[in-house]
Structures are given as structure tokens and as C-alpha cells.
Protein backbone atom coordinates (compact mmCIF):
# COMPACT_ATOMS: atom_id res chain seq x y z
CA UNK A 1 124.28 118.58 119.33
CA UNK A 2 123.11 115.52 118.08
CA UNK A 3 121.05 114.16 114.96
CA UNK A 4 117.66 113.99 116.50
CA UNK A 5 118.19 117.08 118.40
CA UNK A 6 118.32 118.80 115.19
CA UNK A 7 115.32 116.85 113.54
CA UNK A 8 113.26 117.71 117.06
CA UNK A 9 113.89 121.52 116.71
CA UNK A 10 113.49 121.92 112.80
CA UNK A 11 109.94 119.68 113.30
CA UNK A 12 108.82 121.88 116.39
CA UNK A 13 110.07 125.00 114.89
CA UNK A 14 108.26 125.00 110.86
CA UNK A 15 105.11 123.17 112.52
CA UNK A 16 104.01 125.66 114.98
CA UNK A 17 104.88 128.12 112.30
CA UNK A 18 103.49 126.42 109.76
CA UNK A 19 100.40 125.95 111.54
CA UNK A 20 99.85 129.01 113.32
CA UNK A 21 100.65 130.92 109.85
CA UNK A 22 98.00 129.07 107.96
CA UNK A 23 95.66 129.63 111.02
CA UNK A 24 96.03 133.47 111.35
CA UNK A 25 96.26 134.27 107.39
CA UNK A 26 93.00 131.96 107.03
CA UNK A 27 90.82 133.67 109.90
CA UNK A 28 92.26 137.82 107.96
CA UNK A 29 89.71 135.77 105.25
CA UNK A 30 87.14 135.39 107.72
CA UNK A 31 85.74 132.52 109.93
CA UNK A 32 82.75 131.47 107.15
CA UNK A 33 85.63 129.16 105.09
CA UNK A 34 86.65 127.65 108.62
CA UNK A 35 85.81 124.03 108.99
CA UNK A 36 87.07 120.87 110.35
CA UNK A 37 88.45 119.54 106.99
CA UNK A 38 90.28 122.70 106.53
CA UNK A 39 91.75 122.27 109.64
CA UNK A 40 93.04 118.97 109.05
CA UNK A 41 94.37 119.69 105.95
CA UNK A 42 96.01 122.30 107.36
CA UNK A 43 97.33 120.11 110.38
CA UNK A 44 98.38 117.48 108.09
CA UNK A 45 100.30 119.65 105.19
CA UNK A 46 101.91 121.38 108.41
CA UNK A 47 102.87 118.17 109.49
CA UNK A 48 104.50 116.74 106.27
CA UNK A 49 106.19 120.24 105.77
CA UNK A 50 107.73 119.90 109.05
CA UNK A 51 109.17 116.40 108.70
CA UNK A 52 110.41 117.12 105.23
CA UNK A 53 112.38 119.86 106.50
CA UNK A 54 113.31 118.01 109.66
CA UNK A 55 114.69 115.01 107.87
CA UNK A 56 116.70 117.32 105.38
CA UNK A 57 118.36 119.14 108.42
CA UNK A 58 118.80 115.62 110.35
CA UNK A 59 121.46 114.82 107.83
CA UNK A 60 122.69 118.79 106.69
CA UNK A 61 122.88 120.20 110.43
CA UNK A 62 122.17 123.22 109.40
């Protein structure tokens, strides 16, 4: 496999988790804390914690 096949799947992989973990723990809390700048926070700490991780295993191939 390549480099960038690796960084693709690590991104896709942690930020759907990411995402959809953040989504489903916050709505167990209920939908009154739900807004629109929660949900971009969440999008963009998903987002950075993806490409962190898919730098790291761009150059580890793990």
C-alpha cells in the first residue's frame, strides 16, 4: 500500500468515529446542550484528531 493510502484510511477511519462518538455520547446527555457551535467544535476537534493520527501513520504504516 502506499503513503497516502494509509493517511486516507487512518483520516476516514478516527473521523467518522470520532465524530459519530462525540455525537451519540452527547445526545445520552440530552438534545437541550445541542447547538450549532457544539457541533462545530465537535466537527473541527474530530477533524484535527483525525489528521494528527493520519499524519503519524503516513510515516509509521502502522
Amino acid at each position: 500500500m502506499k503513503a497516502s493510502d494509509y493517511l486516507k484510511k487512518t483520516f476516514i477511519f478516527v473521523f467518522v468515529f470520532s465524530f459519530t462518538y462525540r455525537i451519540v455520547f452527547q445526545l445520552f446527555d440530552g438534545l437541550d446542550s445541542f447547538s450549532l457551535r457544539f457541533l462545530m467544535k465537535i466537527l473541527f476537534v474530530s477533524l484535527l484528531t483525525a489528521l494528527i493520527l493520519g499524519i503519524l501513520n503516513y510515516f509509521f504504516k502502522v
